[in-house]
Each structure stands twice: as structure tokens, then as C-alpha cells.
PDB file of N, CA and C in Angstrom:
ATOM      1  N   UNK A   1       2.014  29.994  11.492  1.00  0.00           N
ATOM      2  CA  UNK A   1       1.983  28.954  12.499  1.00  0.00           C
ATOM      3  C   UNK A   1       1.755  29.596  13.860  1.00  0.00           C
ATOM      4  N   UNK A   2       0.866  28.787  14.353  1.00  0.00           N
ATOM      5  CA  UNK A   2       0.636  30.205  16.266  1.00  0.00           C
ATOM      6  C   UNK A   2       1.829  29.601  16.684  1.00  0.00           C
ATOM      7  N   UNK A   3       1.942  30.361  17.523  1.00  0.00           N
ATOM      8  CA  UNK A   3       3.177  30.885  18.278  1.00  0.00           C
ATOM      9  C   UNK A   3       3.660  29.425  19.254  1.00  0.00           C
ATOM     10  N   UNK A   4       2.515  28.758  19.828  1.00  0.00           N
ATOM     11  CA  UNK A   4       2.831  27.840  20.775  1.00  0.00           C
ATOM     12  C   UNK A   4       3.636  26.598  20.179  1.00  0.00           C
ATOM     13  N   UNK A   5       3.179  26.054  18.916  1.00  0.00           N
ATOM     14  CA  UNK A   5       3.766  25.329  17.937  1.00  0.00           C
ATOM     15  C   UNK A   5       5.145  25.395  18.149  1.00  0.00           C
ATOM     16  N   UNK A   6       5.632  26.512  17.905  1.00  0.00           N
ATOM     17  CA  UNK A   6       7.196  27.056  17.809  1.00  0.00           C
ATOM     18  C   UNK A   6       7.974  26.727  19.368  1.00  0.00           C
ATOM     19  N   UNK A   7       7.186  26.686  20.032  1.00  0.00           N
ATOM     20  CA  UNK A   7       7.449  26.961  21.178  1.00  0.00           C
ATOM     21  C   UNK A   7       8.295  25.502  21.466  1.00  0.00           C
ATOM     22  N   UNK A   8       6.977  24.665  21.568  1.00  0.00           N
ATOM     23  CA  UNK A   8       7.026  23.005  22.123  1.00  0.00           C
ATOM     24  C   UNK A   8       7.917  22.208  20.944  1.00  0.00           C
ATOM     25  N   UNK A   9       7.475  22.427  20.022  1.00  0.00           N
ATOM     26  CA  UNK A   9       8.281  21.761  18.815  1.00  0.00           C
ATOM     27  C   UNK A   9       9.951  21.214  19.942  1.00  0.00           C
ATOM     28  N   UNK A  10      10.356  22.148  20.301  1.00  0.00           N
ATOM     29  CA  UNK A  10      11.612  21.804  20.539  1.00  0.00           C
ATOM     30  C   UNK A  10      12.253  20.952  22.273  1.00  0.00           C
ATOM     31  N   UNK A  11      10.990  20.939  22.570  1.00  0.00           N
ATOM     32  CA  UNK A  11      10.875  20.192  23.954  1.00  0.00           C
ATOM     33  C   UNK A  11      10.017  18.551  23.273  1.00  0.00           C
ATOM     34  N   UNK A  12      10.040  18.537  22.402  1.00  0.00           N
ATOM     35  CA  UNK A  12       9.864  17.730  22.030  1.00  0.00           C
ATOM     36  C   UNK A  12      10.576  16.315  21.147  1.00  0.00           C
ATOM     37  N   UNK A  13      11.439  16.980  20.701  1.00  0.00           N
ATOM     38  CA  UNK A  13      12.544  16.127  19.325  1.00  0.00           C
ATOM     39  C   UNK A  13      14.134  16.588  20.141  1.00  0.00           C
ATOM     40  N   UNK A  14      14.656  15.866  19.076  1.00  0.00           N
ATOM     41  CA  UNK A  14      15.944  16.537  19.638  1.00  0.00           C
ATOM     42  C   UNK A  14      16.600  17.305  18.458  1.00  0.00           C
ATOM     43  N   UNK A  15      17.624  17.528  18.550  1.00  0.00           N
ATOM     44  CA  UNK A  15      18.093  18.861  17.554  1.00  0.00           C
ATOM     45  C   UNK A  15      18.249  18.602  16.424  1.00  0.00           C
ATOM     46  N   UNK A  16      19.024  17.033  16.508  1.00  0.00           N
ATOM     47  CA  UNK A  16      19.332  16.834  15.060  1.00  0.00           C
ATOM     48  C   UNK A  16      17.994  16.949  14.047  1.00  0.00           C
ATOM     49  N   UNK A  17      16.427  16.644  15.040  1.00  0.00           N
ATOM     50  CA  UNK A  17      15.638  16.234  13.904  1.00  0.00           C
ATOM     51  C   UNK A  17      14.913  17.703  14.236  1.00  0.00           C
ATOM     52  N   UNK A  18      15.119  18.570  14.887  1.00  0.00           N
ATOM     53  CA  UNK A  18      14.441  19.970  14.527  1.00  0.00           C
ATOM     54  C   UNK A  18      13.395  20.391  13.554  1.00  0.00           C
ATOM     55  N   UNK A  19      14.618  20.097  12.497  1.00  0.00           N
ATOM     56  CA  UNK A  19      14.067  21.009  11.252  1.00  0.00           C
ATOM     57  C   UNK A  19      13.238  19.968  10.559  1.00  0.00           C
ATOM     58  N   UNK A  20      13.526  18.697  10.928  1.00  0.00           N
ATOM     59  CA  UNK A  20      12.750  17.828  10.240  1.00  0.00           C
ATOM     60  C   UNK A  20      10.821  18.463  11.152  1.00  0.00           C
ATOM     61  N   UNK A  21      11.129  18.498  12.226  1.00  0.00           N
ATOM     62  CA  UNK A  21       9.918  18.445  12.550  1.00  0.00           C
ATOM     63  C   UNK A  21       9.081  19.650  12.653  1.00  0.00           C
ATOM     64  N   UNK A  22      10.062  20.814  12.561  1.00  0.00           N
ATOM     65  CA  UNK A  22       9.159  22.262  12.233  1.00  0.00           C
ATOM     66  C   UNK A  22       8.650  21.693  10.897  1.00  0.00           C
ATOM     67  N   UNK A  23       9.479  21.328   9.947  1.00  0.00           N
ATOM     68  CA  UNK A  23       8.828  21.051   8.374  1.00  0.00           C
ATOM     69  C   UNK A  23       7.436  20.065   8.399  1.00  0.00           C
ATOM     70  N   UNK A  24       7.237  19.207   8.840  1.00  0.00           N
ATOM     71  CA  UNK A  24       6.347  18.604   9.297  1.00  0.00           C
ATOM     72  C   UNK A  24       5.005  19.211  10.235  1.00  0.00           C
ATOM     73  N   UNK A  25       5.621  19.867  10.610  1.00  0.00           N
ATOM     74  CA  UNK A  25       4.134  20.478  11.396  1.00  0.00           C
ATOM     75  C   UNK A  25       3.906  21.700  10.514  1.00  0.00           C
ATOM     76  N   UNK A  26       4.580  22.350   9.559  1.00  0.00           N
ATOM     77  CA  UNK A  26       4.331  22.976   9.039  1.00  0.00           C
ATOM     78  C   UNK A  26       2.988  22.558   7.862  1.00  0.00           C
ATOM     79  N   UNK A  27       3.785  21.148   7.384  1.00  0.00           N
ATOM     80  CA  UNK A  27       3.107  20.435   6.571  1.00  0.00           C
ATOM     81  C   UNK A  27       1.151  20.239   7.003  1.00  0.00           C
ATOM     82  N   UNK A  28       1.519  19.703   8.494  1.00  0.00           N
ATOM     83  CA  UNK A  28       0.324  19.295   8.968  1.00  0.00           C
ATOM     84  C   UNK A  28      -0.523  20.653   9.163  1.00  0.00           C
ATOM     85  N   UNK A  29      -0.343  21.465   9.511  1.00  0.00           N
ATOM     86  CA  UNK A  29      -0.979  23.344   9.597  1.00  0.00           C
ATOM     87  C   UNK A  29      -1.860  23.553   8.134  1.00  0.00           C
ATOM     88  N   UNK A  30      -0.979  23.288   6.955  1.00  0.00           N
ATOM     89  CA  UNK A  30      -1.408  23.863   5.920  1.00  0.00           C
ATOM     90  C   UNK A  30      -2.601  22.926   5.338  1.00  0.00           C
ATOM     91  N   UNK A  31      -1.981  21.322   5.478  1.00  0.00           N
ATOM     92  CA  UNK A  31      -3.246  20.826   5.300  1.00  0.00           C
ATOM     93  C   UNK A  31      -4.366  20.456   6.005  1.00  0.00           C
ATOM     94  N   UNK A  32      -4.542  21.014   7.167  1.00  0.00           N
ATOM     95  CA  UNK A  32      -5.944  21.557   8.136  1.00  0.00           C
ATOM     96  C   UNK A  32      -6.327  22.474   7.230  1.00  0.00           C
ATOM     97  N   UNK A  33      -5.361  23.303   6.899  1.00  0.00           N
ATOM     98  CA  UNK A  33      -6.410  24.739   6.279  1.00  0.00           C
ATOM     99  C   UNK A  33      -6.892  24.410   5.078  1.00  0.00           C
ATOM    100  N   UNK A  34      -6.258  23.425   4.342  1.00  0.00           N
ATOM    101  CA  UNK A  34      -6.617  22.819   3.047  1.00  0.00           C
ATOM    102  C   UNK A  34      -8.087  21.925   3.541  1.00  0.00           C
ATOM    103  N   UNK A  35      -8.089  20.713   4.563  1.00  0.00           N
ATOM    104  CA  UNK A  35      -9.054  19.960   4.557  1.00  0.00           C
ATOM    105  C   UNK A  35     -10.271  20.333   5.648  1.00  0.00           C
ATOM    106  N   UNK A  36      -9.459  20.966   6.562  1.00  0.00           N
ATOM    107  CA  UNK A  36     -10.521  21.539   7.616  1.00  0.00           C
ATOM    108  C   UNK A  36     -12.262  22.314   7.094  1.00  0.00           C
ATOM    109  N   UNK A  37     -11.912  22.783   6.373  1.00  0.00           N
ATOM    110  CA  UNK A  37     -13.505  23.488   5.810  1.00  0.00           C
ATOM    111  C   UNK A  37     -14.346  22.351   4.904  1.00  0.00           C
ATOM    112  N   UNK A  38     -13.533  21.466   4.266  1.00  0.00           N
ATOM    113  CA  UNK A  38     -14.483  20.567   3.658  1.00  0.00           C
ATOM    114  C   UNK A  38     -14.972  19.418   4.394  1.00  0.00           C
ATOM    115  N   UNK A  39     -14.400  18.863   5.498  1.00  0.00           N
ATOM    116  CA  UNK A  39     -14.645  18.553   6.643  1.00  0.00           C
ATOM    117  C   UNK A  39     -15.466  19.033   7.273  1.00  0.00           C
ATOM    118  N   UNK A  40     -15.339  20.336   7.798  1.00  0.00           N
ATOM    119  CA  UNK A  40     -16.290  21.143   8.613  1.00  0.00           C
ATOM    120  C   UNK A  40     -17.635  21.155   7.911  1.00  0.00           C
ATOM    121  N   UNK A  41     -17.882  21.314   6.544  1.00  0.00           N
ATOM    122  CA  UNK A  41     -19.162  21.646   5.778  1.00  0.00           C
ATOM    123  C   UNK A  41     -19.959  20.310   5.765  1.00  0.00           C
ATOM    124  N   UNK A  42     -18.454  18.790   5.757  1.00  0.00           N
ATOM    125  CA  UNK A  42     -19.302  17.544   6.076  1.00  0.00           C
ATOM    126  C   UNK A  42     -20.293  17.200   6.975  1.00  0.00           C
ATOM    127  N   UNK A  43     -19.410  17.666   8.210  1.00  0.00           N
ATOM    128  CA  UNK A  43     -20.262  17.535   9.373  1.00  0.00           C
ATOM    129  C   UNK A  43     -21.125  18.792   9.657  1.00  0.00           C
ATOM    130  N   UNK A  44     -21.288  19.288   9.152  1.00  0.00           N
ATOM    131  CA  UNK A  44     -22.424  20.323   9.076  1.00  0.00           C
ATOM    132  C   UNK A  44     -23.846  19.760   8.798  1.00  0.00           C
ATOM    133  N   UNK A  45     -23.359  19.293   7.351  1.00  0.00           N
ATOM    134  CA  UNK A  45     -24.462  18.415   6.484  1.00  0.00           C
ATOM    135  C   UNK A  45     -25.090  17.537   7.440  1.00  0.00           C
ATOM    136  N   UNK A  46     -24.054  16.729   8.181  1.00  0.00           N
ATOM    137  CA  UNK A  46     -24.716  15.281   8.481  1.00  0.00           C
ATOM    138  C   UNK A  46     -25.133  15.866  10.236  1.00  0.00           C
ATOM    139  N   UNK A  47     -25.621  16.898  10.446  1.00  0.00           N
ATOM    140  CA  UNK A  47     -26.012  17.301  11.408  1.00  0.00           C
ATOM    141  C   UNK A  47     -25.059  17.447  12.749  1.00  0.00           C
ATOM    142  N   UNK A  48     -25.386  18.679  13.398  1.00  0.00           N
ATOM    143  CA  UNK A  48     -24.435  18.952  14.976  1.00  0.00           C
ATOM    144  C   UNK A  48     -23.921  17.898  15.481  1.00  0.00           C
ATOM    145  N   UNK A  49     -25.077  16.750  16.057  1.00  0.00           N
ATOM    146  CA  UNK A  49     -24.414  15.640  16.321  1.00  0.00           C
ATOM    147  C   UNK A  49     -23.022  14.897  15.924  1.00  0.00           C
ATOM    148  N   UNK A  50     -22.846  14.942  14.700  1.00  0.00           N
ATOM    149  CA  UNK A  50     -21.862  14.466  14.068  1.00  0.00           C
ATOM    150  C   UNK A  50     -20.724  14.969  14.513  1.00  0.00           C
ATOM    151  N   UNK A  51     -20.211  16.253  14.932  1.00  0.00           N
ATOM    152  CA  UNK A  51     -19.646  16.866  15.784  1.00  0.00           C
ATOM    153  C   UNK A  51     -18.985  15.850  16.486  1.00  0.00           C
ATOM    154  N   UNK A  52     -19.354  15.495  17.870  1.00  0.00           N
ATOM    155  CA  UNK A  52     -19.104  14.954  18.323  1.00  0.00           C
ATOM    156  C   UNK A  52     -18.522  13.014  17.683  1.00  0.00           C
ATOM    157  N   UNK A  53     -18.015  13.134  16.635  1.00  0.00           N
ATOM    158  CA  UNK A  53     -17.654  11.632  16.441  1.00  0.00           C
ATOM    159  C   UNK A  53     -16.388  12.229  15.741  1.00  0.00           C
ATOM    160  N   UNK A  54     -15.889  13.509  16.112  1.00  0.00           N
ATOM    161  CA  UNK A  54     -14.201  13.923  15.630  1.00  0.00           C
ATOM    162  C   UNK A  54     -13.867  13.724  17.476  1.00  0.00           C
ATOM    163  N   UNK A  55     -12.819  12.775  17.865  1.00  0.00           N
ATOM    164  CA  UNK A  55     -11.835  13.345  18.549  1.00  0.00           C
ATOM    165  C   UNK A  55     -10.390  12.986  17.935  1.00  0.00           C
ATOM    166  N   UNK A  56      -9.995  13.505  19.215  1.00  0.00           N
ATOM    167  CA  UNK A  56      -8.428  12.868  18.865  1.00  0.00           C
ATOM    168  C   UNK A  56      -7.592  12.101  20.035  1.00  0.00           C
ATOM    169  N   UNK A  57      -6.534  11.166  19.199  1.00  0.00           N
ATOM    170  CA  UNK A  57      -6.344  10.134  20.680  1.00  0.00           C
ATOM    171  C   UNK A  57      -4.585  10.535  20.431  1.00  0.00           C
ATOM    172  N   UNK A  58      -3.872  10.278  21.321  1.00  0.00           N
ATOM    173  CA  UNK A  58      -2.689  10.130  21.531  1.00  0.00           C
ATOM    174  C   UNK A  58      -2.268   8.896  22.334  1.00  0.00           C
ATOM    175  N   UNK A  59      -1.708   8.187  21.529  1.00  0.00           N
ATOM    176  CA  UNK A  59      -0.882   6.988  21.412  1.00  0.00           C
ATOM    177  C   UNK A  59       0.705   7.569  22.173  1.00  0.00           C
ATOM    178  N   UNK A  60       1.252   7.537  23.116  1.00  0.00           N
ATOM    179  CA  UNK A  60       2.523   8.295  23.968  1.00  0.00           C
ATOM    180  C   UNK A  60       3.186   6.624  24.284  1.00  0.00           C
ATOM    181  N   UNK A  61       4.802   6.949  23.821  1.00  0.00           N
ATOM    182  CA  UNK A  61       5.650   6.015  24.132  1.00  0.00           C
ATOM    183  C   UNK A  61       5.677   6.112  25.854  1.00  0.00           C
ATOM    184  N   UNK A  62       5.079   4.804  26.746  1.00  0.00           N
ATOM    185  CA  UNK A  62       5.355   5.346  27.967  1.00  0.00           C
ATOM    186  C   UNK A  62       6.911   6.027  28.610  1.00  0.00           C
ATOM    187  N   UNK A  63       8.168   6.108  27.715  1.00  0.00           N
ATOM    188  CA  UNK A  63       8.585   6.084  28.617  1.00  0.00           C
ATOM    189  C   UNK A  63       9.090   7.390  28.156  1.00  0.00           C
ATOM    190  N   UNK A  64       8.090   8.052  27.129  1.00  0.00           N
ATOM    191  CA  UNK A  64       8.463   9.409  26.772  1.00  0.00           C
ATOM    192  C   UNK A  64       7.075  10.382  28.103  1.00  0.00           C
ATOM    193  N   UNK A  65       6.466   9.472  28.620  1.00  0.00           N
ATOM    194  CA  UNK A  65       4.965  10.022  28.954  1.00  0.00           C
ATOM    195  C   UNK A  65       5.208  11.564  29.865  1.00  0.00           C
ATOM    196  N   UNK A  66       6.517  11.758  30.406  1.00  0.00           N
ATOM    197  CA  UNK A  66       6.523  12.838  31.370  1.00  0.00           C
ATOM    198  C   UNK A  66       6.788  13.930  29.971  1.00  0.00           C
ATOM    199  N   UNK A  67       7.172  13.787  29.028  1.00  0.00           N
ATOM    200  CA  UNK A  67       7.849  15.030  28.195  1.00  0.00           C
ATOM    201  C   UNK A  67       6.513  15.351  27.545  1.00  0.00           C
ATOM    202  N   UNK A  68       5.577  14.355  26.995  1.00  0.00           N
ATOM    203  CA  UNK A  68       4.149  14.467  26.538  1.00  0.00           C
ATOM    204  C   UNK A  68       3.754  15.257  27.585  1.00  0.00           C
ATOM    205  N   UNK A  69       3.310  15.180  29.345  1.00  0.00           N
ATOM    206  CA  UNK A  69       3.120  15.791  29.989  1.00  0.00           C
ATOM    207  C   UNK A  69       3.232  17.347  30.105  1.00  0.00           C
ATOM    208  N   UNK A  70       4.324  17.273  29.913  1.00  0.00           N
ATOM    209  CA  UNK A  70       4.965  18.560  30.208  1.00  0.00           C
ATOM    210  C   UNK A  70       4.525  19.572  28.749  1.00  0.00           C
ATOM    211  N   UNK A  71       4.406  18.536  27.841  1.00  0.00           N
ATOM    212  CA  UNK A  71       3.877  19.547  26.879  1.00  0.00           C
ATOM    213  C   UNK A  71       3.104  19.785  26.523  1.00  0.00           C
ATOM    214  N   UNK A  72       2.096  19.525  27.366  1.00  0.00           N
ATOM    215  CA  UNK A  72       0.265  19.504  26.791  1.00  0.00           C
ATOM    216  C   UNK A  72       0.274  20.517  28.364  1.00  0.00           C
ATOM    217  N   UNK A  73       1.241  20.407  29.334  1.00  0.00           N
ATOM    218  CA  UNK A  73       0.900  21.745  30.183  1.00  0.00           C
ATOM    219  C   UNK A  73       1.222  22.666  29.756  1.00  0.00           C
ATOM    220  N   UNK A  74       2.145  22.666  28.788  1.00  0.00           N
ATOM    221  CA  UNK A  74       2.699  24.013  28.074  1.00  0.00           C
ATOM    222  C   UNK A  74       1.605  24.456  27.428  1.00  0.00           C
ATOM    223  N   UNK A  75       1.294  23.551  26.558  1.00  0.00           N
ATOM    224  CA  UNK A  75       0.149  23.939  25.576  1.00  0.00           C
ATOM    225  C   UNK A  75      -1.063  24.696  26.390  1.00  0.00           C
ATOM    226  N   UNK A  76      -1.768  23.716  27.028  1.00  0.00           N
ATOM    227  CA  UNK A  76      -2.071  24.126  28.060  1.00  0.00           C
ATOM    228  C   UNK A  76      -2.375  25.471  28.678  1.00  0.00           C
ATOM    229  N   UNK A  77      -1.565  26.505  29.142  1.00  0.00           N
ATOM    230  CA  UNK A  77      -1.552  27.820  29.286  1.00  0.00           C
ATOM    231  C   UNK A  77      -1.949  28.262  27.905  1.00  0.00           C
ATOM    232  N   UNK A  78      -1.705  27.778  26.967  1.00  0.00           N
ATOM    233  CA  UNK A  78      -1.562  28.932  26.241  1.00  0.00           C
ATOM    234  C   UNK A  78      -2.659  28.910  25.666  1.00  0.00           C
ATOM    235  N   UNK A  79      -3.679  28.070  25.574  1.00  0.00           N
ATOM    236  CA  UNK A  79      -4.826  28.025  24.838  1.00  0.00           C
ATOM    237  C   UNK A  79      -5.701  28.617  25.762  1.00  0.00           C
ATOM    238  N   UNK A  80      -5.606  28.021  27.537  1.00  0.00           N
ATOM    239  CA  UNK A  80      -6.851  29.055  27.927  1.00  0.00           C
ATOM    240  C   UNK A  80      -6.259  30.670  27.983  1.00  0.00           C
ATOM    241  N   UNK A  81      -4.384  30.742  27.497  1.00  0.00           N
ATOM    242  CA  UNK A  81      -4.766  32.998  27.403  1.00  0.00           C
ATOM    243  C   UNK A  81      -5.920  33.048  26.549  1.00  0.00           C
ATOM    244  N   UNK A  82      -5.852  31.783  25.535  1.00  0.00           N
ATOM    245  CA  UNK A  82      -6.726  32.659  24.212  1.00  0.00           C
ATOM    246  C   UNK A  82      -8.243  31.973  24.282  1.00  0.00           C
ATOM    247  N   UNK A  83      -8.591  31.742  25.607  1.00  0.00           N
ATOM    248  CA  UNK A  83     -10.264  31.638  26.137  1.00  0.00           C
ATOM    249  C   UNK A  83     -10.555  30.364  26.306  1.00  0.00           C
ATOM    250  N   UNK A  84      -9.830  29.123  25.961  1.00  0.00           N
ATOM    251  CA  UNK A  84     -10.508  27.542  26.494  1.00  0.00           C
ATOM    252  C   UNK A  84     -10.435  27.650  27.730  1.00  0.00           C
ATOM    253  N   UNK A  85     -11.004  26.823  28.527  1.00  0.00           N
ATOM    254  CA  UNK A  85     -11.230  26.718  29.631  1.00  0.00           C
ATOM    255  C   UNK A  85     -10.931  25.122  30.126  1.00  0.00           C
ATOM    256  N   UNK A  86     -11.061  24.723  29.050  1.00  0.00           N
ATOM    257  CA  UNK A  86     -10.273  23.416  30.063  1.00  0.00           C
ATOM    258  C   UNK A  86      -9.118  22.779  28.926  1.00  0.00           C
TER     259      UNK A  86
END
């Protein structure tokens, strides 16, 4: 699991459900690596373009919206150390 995962996980939930939610993102990690390449080879097929018709949306309880904040700045740093740029 990268490192940042570990990080936010816990600025995120509260304690009691911790472990529920490392287990869960654990869950979600493994099956990217499971579906991600047959996916990827889809949109390969159906040309570059296609690319562009993956995003992703986040649905945020407003009145959680500052802790979402705070953790996509976390995230944030840590993806451009490892070269994104925005």
C-alpha cells in the first residue's frame, strides 16, 4: 500500500472504525491491481481517446467538506514529491 494511504486513512474515520477502513482500502488496492490492466488493455483497444471518459467524482458530506479538504492537500504533496504537477 504507498505510504500516503496509511497516512490519511486516519484523518479521515475515527478510531473505532480504523481497522475497518485500512481493511477496505486494502481491499480496494488489490482489486485495481486485479482490474486495472484489463481495463487499461480496454481502453487501449477502443482508442487514446477513450482515455479520457475515466474520471472520478467525489460526492463529500458538506459538512465533512473541510476534512475532505485537508486531505486531498495532504495527498496533494505527496503525489507531486513523486512528479504530478497538479
Amino acid at each position: 500500500m504507498p505510504q500516503h494511504g496509511r497516512i490519511i486513512i486516519p484523518e479521515l474515520v475515527t478510531r473505532p472504525d480504523l481497522l475497518s477502513a485500512v481493511t477496505l482500502n486494502g481491499v480496494g488496492v488489490n482489486l485495481a491491481r486485479a482490474v486495472g490492466p484489463a481495463l487499461g488493455s480496454i481502453v487501449v483497444a477502443a482508442g487514446l481517446g477513450a482515455v479520457f471518459l475515466l474520471n472520478v467524482e467525489y460526492r463529500i458530506d458538506p459538512e465533512r467538506s473541510l476534512e475532505f479538504t485537508k486531505a486531498m492537500q495532504a495527498l496533494s504533496v505527496s503525489r507531486r514529491r513523486d512528479g504530478a504537477i497538479r
